[in-house]
C-alpha atoms as a PDB file:
ATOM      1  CA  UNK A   1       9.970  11.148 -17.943  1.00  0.00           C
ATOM      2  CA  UNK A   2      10.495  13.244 -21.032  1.00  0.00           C
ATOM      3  CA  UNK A   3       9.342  13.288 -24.488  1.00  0.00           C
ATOM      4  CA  UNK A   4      10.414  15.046 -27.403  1.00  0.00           C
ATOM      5  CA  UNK A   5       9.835  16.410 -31.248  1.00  0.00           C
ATOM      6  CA  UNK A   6      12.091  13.171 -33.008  1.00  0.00           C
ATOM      7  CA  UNK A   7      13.924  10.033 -32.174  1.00  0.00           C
ATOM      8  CA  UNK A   8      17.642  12.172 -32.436  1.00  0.00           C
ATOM      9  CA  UNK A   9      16.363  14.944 -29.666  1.00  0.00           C
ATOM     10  CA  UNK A  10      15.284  11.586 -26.943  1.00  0.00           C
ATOM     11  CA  UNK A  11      18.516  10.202 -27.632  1.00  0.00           C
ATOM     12  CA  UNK A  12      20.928  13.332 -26.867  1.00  0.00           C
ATOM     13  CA  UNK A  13      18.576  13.359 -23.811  1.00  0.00           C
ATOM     14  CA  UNK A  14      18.843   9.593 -23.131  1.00  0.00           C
ATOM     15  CA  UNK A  15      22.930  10.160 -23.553  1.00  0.00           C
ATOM     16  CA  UNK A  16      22.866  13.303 -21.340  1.00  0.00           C
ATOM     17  CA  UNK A  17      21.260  11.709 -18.620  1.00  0.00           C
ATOM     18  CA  UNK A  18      23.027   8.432 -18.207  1.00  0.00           C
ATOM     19  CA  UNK A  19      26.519  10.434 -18.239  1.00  0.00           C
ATOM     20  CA  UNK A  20      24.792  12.725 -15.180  1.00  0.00           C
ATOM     21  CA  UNK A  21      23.403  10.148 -13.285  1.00  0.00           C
ATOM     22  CA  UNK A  22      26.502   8.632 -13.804  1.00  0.00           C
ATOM     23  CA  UNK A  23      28.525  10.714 -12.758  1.00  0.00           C
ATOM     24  CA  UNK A  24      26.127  11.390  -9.146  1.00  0.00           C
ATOM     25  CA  UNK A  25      27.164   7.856  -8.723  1.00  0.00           C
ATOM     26  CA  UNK A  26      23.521   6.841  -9.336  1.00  0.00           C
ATOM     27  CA  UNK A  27      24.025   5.090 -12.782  1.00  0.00           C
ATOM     28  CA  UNK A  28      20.692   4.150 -14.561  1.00  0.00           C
ATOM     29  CA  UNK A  29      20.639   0.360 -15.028  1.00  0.00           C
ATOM     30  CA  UNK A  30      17.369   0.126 -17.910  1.00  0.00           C
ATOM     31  CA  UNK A  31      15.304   2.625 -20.012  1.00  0.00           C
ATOM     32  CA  UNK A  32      11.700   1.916 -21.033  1.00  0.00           C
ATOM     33  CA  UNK A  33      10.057   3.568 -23.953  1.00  0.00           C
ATOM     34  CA  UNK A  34       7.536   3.276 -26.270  1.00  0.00           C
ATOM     35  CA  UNK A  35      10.268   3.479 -28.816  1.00  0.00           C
ATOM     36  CA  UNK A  36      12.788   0.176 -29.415  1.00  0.00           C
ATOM     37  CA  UNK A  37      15.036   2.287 -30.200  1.00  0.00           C
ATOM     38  CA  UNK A  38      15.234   3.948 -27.037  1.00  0.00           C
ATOM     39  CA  UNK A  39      15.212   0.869 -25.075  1.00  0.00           C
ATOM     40  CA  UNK A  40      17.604  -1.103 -23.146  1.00  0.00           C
ATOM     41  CA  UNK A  41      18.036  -4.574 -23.877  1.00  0.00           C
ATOM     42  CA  UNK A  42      16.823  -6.136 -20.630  1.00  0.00           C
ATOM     43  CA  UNK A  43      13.793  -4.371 -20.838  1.00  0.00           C
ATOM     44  CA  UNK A  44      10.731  -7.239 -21.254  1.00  0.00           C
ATOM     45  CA  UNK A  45       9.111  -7.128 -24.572  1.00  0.00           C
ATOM     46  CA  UNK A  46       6.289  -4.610 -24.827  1.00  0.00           C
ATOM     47  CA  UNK A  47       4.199  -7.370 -25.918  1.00  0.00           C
ATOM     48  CA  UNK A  48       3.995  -8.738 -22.272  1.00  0.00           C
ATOM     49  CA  UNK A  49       0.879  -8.119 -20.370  1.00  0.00           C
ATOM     50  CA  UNK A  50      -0.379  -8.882 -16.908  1.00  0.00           C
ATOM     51  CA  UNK A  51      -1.262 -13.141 -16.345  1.00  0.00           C
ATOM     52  CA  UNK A  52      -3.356 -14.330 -13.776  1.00  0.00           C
ATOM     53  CA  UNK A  53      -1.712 -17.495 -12.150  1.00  0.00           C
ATOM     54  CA  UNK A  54      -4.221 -20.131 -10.693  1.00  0.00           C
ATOM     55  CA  UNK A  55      -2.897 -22.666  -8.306  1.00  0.00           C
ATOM     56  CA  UNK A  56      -4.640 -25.657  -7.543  1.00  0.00           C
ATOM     57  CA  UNK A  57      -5.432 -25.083  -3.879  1.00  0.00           C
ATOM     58  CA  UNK A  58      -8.514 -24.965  -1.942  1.00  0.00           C
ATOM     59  CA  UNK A  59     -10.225 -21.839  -2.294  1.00  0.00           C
ATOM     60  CA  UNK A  60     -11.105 -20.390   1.498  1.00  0.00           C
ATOM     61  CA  UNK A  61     -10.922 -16.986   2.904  1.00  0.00           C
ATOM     62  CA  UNK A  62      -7.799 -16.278   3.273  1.00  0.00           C
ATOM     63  CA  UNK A  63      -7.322 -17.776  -0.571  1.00  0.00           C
ATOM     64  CA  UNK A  64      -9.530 -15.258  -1.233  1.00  0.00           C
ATOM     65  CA  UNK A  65      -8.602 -11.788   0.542  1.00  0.00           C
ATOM     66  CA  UNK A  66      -5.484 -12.638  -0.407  1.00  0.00           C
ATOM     67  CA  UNK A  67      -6.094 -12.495  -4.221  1.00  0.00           C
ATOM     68  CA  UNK A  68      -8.442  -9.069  -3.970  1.00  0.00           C
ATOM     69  CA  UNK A  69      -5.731  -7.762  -1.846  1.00  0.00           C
ATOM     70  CA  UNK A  70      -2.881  -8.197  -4.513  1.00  0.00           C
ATOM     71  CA  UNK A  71      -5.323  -6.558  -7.299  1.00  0.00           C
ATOM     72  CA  UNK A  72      -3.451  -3.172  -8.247  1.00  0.00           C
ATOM     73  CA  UNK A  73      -5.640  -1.389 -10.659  1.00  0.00           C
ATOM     74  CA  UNK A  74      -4.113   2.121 -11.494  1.00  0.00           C
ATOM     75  CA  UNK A  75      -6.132   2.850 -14.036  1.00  0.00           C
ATOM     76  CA  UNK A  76      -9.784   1.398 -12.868  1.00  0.00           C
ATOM     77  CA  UNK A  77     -10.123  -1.467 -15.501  1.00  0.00           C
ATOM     78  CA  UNK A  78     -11.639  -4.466 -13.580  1.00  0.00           C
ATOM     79  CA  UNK A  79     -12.721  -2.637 -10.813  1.00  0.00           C
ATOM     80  CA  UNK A  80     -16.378  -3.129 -11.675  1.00  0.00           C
ATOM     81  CA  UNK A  81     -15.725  -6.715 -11.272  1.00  0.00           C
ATOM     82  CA  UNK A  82     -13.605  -6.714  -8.037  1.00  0.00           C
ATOM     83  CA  UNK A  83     -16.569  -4.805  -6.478  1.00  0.00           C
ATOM     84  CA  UNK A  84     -18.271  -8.048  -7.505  1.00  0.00           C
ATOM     85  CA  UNK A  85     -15.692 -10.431  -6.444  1.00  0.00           C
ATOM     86  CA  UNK A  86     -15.605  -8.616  -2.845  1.00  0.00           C
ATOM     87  CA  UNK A  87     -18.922  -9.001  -2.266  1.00  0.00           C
ATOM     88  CA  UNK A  88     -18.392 -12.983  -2.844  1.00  0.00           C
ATOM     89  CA  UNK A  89     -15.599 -12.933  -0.265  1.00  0.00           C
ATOM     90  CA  UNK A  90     -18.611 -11.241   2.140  1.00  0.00           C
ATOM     91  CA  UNK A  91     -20.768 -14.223   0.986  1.00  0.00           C
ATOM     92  CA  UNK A  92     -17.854 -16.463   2.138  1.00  0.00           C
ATOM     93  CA  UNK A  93     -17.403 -15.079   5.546  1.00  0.00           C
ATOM     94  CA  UNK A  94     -20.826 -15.636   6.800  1.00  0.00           C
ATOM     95  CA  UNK A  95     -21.424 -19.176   7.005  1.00  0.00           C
ATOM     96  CA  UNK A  96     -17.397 -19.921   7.564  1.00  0.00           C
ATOM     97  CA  UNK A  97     -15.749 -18.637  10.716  1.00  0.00           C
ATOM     98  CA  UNK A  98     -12.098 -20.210   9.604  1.00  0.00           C
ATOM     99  CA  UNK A  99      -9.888 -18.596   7.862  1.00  0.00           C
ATOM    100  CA  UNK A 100      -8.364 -21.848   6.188  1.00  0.00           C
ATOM    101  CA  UNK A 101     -12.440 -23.693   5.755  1.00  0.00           C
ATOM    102  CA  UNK A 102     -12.925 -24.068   2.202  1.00  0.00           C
ATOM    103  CA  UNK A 103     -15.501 -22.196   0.810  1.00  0.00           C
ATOM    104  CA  UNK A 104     -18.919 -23.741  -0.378  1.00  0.00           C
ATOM    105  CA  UNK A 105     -18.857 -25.032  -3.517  1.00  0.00           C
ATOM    106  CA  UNK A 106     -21.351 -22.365  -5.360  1.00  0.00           C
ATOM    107  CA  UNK A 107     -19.583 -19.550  -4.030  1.00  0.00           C
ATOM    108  CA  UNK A 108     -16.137 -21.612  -5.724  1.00  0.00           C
ATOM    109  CA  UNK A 109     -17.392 -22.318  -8.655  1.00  0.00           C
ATOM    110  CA  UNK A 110     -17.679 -18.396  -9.233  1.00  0.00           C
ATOM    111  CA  UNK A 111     -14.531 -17.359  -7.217  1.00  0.00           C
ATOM    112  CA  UNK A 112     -12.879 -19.945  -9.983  1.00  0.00           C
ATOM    113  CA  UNK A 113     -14.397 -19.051 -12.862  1.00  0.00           C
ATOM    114  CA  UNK A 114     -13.996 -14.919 -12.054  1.00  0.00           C
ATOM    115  CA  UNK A 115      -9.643 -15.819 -12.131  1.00  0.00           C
ATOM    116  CA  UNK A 116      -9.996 -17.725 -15.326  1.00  0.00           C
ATOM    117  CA  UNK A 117     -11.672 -14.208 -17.081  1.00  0.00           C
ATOM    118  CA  UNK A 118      -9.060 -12.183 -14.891  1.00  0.00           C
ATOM    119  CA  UNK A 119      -6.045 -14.196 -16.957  1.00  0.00           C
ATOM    120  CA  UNK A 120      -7.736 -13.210 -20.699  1.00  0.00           C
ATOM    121  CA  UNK A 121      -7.787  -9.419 -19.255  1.00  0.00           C
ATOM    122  CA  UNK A 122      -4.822  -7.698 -22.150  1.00  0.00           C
ATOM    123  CA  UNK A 123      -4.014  -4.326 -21.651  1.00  0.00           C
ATOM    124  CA  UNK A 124      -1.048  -2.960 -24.090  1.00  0.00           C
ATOM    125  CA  UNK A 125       1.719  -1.244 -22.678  1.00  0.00           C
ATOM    126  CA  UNK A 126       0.963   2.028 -23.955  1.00  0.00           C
ATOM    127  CA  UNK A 127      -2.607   3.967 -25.308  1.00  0.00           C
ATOM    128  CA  UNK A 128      -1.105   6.883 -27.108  1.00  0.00           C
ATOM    129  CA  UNK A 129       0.377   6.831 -30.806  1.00  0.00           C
ATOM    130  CA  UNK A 130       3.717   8.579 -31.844  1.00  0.00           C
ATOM    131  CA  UNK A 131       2.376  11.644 -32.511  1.00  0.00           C
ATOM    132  CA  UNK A 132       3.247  15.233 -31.584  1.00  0.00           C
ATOM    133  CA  UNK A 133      -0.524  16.245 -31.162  1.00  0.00           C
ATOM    134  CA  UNK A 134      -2.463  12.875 -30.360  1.00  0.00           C
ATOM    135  CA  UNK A 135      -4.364  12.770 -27.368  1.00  0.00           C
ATOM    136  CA  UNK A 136      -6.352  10.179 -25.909  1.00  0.00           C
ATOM    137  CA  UNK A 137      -9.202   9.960 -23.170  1.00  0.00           C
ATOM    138  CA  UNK A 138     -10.702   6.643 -21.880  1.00  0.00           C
ATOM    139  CA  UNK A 139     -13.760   6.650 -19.568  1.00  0.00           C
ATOM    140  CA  UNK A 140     -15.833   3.923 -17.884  1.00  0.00           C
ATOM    141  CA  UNK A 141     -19.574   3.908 -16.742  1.00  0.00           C
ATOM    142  CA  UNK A 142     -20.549   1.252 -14.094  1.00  0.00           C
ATOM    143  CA  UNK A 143     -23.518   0.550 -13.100  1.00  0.00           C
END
């Protein structure tokens, strides 16, 4: 939202805000930052990254859209490997007609194996350090 030269400037602005928001009738319930400092105390420690939750059920189509469907990758990171995963799903759909058929157990045995990788994926919070001047680029080659 905004950032600024030291940790006294964000918090006149983090003060300023909350009293105008406030007073819109729109109070502001958490802030995020890259700075504890700044934080609010419900916010989730910046620690946390993204799990990937297996459940024990059969693997069939649906199982499967399902899971590329609730990918949201912003920034591009595993979509070489949902590319992958998506042409599995078409392997899927050609012998079964049934949404709710499990799968056959090669094309399992990968589907399985691709959501245990997915849950060691860690991607910190933030890229860029605390300084003024820092910038950062990131770029990815597939092939």
């Amino acid at each position: 939202m905004k950032s600024g030269n030291n940790l006294e400037e964000l918090q006149k602005f983090k003060l300023e805000a909350s009293e105008v928001l406030e007073n819109a009738k729109s109070p502001i319930h958490k802030w995020e930052s890259n700075l504890p400092e700044l934080e609010s105390e419900d916010v989730a420690d910046p620690k946390d990254t993204l799990q990937s939750l297996l459940d024990d059920q059969p693997v069939t189509k649906r199982k499967m859209l399902s899971r590329l469907g609730g990918i949201y990758d912003q920034l591009g990171l595993i979509s070489p490997t949902v590319v992958k995963r998506k042409r599995l799903y078409r392997e899927a759909c050609q012998p079964i007609k049934e949404w709710n058929t499990e799968v056959l157990k090669p094309l399992t045995k990968e589907w399985l194996k691709w959501n245990r990788q997915l849950g060691t994926v860690r991607v910190p919070r933030s890229i860029k350090g605390r300084e003024k001047d820092k910038s950062c680029a990131s770029s990815c080659i597939c092939r």
